[in-house]
N, C-alpha and C. Protein backbone atom coordinates (compact mmCIF):
# COMPACT_ATOMS: atom_id res chain seq x y z
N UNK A 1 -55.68 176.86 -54.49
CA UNK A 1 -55.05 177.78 -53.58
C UNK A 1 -53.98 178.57 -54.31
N UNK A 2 -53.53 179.58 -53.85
CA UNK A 2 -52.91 180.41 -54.57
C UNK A 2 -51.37 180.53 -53.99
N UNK A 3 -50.62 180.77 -54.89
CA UNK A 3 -49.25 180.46 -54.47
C UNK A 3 -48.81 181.44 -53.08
N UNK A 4 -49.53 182.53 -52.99
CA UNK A 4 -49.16 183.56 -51.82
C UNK A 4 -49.69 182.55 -50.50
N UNK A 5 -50.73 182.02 -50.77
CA UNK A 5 -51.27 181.51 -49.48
C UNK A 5 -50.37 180.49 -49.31
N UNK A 6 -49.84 179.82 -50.00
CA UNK A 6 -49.33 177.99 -49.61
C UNK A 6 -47.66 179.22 -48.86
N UNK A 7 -46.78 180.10 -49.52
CA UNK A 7 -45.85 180.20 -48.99
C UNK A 7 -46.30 181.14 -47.54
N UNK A 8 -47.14 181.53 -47.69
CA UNK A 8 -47.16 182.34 -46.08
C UNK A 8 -47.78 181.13 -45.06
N UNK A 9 -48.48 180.15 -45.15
CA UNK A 9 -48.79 179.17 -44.62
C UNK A 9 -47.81 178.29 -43.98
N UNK A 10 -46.66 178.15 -45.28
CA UNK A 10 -45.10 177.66 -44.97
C UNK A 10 -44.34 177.96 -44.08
N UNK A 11 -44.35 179.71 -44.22
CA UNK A 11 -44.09 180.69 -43.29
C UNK A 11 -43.97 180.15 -41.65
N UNK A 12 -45.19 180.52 -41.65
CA UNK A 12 -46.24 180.15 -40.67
C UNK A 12 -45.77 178.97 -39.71
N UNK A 13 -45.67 177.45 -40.35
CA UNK A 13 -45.80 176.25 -39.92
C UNK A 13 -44.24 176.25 -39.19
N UNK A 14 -42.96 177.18 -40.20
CA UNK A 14 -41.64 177.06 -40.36
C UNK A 14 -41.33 177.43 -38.95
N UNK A 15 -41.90 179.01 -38.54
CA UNK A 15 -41.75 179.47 -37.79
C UNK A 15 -42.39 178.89 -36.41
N UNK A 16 -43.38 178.27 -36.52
CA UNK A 16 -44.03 177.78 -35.13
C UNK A 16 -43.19 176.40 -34.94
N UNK A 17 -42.56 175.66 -35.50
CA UNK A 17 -41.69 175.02 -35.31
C UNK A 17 -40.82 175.39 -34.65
N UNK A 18 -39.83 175.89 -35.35
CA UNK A 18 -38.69 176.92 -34.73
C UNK A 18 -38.98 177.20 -33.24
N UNK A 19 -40.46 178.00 -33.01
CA UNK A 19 -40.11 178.59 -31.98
C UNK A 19 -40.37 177.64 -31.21
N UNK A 20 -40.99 176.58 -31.17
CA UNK A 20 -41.58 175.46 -30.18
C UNK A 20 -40.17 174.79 -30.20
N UNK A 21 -39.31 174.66 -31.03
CA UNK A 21 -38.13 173.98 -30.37
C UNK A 21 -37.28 174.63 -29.77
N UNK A 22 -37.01 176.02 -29.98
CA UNK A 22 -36.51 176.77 -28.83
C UNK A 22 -36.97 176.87 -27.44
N UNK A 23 -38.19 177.07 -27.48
CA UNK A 23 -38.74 177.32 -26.14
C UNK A 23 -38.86 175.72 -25.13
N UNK A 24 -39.00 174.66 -26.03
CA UNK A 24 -39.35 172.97 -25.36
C UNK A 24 -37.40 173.32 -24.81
N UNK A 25 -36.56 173.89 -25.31
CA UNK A 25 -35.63 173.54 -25.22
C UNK A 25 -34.93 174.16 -23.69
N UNK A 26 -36.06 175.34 -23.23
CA UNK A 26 -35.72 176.09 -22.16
C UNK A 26 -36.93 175.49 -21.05
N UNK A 27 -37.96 174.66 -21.78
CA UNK A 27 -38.47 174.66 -20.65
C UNK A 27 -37.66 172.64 -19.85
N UNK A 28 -37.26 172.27 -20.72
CA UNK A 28 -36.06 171.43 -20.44
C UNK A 28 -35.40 171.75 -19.17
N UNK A 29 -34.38 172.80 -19.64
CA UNK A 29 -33.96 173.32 -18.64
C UNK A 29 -34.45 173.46 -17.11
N UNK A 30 -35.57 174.68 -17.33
CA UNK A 30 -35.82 174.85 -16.09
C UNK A 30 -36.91 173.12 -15.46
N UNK A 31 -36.93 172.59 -16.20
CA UNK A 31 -37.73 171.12 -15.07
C UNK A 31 -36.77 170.76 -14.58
N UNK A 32 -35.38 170.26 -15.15
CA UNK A 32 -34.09 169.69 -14.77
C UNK A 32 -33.87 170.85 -13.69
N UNK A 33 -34.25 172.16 -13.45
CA UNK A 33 -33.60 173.01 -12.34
C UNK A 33 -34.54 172.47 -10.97
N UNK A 34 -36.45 172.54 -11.36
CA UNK A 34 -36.97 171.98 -10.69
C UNK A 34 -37.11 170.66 -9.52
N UNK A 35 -37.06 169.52 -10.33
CA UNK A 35 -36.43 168.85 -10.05
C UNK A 35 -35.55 168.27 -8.54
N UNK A 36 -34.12 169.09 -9.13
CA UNK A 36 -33.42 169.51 -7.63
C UNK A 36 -34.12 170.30 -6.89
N UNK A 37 -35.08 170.62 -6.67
CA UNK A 37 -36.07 171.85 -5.73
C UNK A 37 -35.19 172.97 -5.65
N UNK A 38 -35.21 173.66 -6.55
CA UNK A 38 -34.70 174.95 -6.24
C UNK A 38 -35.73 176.11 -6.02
N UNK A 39 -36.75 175.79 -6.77
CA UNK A 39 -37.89 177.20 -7.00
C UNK A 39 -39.01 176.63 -7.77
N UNK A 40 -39.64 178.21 -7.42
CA UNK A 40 -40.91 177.96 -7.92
C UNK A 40 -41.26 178.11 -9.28
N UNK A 41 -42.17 176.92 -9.29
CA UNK A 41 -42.66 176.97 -11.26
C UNK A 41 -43.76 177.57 -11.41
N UNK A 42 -43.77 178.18 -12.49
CA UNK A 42 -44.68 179.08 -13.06
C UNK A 42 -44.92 178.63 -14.38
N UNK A 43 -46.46 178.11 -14.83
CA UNK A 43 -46.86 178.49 -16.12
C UNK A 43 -47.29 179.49 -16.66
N UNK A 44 -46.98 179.97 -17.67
CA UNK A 44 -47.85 180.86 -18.38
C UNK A 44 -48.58 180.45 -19.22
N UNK A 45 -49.71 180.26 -19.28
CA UNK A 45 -50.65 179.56 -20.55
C UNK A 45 -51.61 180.70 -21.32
N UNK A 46 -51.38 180.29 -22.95
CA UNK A 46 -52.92 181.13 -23.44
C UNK A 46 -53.36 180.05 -24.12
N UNK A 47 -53.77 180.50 -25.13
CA UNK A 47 -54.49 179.41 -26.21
C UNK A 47 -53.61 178.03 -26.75
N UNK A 48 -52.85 178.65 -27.84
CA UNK A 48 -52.18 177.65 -28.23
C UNK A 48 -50.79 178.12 -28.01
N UNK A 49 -49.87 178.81 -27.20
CA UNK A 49 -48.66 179.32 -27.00
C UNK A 49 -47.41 180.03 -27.65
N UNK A 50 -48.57 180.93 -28.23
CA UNK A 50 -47.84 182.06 -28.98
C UNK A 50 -47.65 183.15 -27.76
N UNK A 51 -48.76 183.89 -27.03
CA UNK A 51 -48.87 185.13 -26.47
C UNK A 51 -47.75 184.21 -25.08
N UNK A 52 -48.34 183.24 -24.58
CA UNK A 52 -47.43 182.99 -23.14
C UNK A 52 -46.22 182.07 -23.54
N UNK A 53 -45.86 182.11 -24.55
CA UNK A 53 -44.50 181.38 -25.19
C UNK A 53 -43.55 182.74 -24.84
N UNK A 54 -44.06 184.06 -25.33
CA UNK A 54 -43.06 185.07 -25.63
C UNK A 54 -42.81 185.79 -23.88
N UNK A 55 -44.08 186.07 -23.39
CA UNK A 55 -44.38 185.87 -22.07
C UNK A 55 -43.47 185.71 -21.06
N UNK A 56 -43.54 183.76 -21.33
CA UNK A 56 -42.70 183.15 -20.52
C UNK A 56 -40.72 183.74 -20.62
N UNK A 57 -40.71 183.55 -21.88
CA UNK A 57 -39.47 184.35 -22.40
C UNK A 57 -38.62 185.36 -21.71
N UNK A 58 -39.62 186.55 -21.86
CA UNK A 58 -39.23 187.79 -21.17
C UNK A 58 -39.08 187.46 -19.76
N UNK A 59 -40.31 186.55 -18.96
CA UNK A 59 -40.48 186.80 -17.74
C UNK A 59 -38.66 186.19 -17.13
N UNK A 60 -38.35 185.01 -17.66
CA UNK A 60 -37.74 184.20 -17.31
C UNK A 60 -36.04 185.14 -17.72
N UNK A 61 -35.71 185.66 -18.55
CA UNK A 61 -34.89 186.66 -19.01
C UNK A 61 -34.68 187.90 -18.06
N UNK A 62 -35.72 187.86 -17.87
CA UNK A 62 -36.17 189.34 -16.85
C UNK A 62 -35.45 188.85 -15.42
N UNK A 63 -36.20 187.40 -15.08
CA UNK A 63 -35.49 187.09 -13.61
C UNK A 63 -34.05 186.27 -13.48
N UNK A 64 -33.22 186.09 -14.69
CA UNK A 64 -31.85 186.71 -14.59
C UNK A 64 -31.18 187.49 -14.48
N UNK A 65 -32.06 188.84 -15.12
CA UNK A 65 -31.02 190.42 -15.14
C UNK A 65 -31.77 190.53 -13.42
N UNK A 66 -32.70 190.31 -12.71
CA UNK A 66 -33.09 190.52 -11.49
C UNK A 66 -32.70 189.65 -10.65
N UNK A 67 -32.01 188.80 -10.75
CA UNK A 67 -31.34 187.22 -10.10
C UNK A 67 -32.20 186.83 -8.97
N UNK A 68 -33.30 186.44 -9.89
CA UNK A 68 -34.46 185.87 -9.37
C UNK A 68 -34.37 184.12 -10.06
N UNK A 69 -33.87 183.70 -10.83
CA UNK A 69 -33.87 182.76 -12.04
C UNK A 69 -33.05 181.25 -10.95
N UNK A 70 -32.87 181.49 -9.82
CA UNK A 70 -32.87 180.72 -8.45
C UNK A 70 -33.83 180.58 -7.79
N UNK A 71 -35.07 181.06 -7.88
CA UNK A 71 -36.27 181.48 -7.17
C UNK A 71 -37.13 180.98 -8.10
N UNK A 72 -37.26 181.12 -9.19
CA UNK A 72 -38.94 181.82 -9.99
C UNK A 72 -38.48 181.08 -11.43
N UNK A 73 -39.14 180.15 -12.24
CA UNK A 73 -39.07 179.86 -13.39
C UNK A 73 -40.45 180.09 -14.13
N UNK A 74 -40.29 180.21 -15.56
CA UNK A 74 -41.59 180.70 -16.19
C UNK A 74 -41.74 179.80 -17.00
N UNK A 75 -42.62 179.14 -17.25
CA UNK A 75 -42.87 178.12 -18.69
C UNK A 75 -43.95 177.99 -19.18
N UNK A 76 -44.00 178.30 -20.23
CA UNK A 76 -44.77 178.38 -20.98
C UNK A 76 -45.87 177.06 -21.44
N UNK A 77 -46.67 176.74 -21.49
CA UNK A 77 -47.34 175.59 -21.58
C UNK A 77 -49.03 176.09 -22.05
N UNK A 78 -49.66 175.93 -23.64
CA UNK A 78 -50.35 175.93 -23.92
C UNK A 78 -51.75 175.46 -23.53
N UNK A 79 -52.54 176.44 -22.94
CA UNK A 79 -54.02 176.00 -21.62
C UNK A 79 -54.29 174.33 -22.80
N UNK A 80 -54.74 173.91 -23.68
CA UNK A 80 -55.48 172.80 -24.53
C UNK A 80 -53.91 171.78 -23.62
N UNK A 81 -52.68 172.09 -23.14
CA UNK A 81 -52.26 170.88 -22.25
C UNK A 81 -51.53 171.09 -21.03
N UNK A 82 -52.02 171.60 -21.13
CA UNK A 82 -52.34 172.07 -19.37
C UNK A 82 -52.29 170.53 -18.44
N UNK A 83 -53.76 170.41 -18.73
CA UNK A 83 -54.39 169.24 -17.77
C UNK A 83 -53.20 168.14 -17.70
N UNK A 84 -52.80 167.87 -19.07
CA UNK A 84 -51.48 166.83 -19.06
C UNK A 84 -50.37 167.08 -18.32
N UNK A 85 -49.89 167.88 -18.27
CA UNK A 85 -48.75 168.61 -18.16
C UNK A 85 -48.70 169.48 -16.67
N UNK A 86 -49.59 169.28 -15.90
CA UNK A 86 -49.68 170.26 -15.03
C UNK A 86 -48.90 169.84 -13.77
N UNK A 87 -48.39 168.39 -13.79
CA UNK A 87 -47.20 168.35 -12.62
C UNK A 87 -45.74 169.04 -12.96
N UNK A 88 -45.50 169.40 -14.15
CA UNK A 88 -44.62 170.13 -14.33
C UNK A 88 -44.46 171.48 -13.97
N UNK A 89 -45.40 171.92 -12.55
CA UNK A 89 -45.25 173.32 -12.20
C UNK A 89 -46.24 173.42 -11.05
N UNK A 90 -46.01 174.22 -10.60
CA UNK A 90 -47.00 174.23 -8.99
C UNK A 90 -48.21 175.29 -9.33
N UNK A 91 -48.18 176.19 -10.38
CA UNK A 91 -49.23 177.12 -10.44
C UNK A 91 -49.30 177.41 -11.88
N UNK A 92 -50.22 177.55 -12.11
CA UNK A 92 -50.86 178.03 -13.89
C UNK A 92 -51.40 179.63 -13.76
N UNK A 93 -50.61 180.31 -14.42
CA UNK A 93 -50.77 181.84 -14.52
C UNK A 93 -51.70 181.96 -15.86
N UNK A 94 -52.93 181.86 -16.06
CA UNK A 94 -53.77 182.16 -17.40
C UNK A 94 -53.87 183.18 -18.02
N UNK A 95 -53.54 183.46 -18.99
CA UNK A 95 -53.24 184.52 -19.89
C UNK A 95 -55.25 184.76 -19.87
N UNK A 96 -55.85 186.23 -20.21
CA UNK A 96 -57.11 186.60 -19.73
C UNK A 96 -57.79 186.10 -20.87
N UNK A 97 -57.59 186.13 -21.81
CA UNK A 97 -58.49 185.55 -22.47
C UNK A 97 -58.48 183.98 -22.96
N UNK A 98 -57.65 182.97 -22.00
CA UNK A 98 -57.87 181.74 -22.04
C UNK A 98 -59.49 181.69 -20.67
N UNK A 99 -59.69 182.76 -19.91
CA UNK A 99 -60.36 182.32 -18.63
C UNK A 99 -62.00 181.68 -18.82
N UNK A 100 -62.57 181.80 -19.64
CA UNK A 100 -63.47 181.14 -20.43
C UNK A 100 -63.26 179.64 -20.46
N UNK A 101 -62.02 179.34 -21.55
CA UNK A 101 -61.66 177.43 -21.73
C UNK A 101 -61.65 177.31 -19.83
N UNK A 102 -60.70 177.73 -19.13
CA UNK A 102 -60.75 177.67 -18.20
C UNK A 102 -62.19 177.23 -16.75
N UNK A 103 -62.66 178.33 -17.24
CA UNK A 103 -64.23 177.73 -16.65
C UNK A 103 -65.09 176.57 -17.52
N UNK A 104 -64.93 176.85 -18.39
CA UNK A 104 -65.19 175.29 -18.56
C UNK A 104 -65.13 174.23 -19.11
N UNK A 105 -64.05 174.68 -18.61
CA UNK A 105 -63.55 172.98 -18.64
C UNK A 105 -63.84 172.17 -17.01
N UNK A 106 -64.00 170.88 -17.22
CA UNK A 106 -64.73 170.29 -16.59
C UNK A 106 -63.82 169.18 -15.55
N UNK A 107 -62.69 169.33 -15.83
CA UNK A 107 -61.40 168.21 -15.53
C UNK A 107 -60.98 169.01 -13.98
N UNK A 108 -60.74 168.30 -13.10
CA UNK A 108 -59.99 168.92 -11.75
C UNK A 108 -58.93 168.70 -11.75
N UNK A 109 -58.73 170.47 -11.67
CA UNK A 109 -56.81 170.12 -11.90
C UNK A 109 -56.15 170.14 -10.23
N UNK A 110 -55.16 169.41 -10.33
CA UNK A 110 -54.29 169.85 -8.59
C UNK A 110 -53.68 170.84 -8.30
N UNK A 111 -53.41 171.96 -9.48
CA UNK A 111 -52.89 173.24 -9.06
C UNK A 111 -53.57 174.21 -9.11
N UNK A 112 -53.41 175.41 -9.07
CA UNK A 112 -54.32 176.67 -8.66
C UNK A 112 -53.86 176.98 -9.81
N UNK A 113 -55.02 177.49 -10.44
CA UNK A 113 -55.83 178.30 -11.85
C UNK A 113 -55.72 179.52 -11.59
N UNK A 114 -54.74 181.21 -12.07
CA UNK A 114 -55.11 182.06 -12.04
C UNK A 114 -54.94 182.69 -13.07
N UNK A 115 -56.03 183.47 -13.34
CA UNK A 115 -56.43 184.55 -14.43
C UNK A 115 -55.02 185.91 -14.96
N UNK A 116 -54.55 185.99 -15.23
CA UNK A 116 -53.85 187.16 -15.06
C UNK A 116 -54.77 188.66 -15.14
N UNK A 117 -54.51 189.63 -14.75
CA UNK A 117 -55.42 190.60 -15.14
C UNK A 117 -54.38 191.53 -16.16
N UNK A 118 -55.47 192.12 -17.21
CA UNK A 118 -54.96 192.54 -18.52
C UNK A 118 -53.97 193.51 -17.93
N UNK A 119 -54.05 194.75 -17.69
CA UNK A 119 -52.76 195.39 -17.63
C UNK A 119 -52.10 194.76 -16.91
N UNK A 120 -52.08 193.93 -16.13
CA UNK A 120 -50.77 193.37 -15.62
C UNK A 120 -50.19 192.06 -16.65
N UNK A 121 -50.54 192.21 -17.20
CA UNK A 121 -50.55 190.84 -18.03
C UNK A 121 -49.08 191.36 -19.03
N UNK A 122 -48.97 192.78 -19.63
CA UNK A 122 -48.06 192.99 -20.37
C UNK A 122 -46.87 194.19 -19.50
N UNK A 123 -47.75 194.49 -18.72
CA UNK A 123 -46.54 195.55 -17.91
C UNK A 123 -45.71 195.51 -16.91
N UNK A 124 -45.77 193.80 -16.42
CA UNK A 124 -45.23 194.15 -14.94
C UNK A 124 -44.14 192.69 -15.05
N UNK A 125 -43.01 192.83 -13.84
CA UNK A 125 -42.42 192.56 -13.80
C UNK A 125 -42.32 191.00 -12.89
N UNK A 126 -41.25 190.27 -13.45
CA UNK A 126 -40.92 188.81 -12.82
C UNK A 126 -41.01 188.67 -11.22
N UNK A 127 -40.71 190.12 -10.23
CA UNK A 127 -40.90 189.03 -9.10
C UNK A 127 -42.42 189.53 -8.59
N UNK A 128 -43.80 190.37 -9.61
CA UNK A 128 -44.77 190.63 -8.77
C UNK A 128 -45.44 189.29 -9.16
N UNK A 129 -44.79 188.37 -10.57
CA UNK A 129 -45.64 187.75 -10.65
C UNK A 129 -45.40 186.01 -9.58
N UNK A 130 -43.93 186.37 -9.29
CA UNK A 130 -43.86 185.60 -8.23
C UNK A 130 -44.12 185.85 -6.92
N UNK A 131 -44.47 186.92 -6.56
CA UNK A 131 -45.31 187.30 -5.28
C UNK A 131 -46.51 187.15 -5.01
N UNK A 132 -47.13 187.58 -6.20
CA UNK A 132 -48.64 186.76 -6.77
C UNK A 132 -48.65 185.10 -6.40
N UNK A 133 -47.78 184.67 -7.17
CA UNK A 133 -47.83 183.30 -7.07
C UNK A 133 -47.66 182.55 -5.89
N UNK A 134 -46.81 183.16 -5.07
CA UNK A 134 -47.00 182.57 -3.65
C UNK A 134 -48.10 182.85 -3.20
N UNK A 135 -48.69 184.02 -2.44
CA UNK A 135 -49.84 184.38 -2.53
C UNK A 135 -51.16 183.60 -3.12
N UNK A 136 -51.03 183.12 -4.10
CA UNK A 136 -52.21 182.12 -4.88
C UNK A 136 -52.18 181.17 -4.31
N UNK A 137 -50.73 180.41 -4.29
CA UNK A 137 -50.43 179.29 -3.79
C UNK A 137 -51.12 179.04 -2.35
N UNK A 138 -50.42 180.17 -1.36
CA UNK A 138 -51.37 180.03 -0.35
C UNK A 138 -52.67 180.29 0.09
N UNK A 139 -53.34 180.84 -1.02
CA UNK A 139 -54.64 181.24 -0.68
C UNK A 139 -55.10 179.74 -0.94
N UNK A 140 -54.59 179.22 -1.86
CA UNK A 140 -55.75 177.61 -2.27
C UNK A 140 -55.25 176.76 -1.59
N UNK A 141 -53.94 176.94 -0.71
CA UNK A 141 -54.06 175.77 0.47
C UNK A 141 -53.92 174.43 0.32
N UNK A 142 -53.41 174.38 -0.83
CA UNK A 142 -53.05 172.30 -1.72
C UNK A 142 -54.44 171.84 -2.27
N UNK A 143 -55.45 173.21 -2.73
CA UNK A 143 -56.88 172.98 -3.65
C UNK A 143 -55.91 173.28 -5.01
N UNK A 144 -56.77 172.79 -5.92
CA UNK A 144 -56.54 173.34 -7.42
C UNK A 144 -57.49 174.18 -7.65
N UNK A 145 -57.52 174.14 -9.06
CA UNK A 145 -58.71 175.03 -9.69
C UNK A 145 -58.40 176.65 -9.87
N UNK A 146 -59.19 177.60 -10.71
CA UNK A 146 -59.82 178.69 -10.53
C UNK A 146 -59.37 179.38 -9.11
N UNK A 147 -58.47 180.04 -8.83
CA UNK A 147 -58.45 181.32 -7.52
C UNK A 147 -57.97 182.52 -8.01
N UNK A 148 -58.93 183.07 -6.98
CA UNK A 148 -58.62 184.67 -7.40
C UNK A 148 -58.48 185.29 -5.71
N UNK A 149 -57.85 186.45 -6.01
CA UNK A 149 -57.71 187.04 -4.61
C UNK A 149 -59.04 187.83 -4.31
N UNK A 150 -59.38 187.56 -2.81
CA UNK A 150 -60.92 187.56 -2.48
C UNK A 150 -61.29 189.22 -3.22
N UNK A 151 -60.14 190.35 -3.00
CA UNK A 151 -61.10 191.46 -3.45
C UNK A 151 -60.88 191.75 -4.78
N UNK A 152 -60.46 190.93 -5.58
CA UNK A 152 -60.31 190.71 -7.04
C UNK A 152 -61.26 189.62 -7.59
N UNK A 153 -62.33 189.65 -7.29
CA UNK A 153 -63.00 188.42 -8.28
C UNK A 153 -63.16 188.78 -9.88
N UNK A 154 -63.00 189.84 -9.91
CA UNK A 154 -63.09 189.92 -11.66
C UNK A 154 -61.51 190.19 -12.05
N UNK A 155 -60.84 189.90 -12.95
CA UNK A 155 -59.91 190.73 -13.70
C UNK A 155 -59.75 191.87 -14.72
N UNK A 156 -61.00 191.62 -14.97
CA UNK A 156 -61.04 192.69 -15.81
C UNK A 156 -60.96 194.16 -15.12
N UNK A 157 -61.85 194.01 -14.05
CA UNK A 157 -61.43 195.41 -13.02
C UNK A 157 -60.40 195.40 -12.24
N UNK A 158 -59.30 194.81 -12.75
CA UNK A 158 -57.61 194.73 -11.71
C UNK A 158 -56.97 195.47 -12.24
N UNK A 159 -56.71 197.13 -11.85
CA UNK A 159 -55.64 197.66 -12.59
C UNK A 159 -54.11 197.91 -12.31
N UNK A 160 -54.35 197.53 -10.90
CA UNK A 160 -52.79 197.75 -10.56
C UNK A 160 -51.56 196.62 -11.40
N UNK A 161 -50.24 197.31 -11.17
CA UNK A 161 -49.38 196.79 -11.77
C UNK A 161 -48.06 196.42 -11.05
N UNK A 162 -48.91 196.17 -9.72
CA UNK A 162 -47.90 195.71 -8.64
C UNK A 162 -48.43 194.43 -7.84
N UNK A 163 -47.70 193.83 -7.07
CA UNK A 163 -48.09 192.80 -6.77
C UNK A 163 -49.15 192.89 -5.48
N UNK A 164 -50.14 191.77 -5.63
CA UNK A 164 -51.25 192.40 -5.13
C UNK A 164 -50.54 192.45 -3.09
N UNK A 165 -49.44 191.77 -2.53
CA UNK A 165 -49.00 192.02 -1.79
C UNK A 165 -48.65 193.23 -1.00
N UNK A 166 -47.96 193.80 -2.41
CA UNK A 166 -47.65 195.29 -1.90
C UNK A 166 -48.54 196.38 -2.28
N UNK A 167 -49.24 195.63 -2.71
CA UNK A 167 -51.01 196.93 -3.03
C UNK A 167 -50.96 196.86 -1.60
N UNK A 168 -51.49 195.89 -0.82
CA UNK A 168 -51.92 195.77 0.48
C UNK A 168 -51.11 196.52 1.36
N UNK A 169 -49.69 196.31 1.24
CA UNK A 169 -48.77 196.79 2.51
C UNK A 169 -49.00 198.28 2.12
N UNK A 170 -49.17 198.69 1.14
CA UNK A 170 -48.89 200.43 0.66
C UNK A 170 -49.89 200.85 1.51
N UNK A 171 -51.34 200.13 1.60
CA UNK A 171 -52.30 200.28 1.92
C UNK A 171 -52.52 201.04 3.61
N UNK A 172 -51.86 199.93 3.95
CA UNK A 172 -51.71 200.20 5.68
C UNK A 172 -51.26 201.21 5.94
């Protein structure tokens, strides 16, 4: 192996450290907020928790400058532990291209499974995705698994960047 590869590899390992102890260190936090029942938990999951590590970040940052961060927590939790980990939050927000592992996988989870859809995935803000999330919550009714909102079965054709709530009310 060549000396460029072993130090960018180093790089690599240094930094995913780092950031996994920053972020274990906030999602600390918000369980200890949980806990006392203050609000609702939110995962963000992708693969291995790079894309919904940074995600969770913003979202959770975002609903302090919006003083939502009494309401709405974001945590980040990598879909491969999920299944373990999934009493630590009432809903799993899936980053779109985990939705594949997602289907199949074969394990029944107790919380509701949702897809994010791609443009909303990077453009929109902390409380549509907690409006969403209630919304999910009550569409599955204390089911787990896979839900999508009935006139959204695909994500890939979801373009709005508002919460699918106030798609509806605009609607009327």
């Amino acid at each position: 192996m060549s000396i460029v590869f072993l130090i960018s590899l180093s790089l690599k390992i240094q930094s995913f450290v780092l950031y996994n102890l920053c972020v274990r260190k906030q999602d600390e936090h918000v369980y200890s907020d949980w806990k006392r029942g203050n609000m609702l938990r939110i995962a963000i999951c992708c693969g291995e928790g790079f894309a919904s590590g940074f995600l969770a970040k913003r979202m959770n940052k975002e609903s302090a400058e919006e003083e939502l961060d009494d309401d709405v927590s974001f945590i980040f939790i990598p879909f491969i532990q999920l299944y373990d980990r999934q009493d630590e939050v009432d809903i799993a927000m899936l980053m779109p291209h985990v939705e594949t592992a997602a289907k199949d996988d074969p394990r029944e989870y107790r919380i509701p499974l949702y897809v994010i859809p791609y443009k909303f995935a990077a453009e929109t803000d902390p409380d549509v995705y907690f409006e969403d999330a209630e919304d999910i919550l009550k569409l599955a009714d204390g089911k787990g698994g896979l839900i999508t909102f009935p006139d959204e079965p695909m994500h890939e054709l979801v373009s709005r960047n508002q919460s699918h709530r106030s798609l509806a009310e605009s609607k009327e």
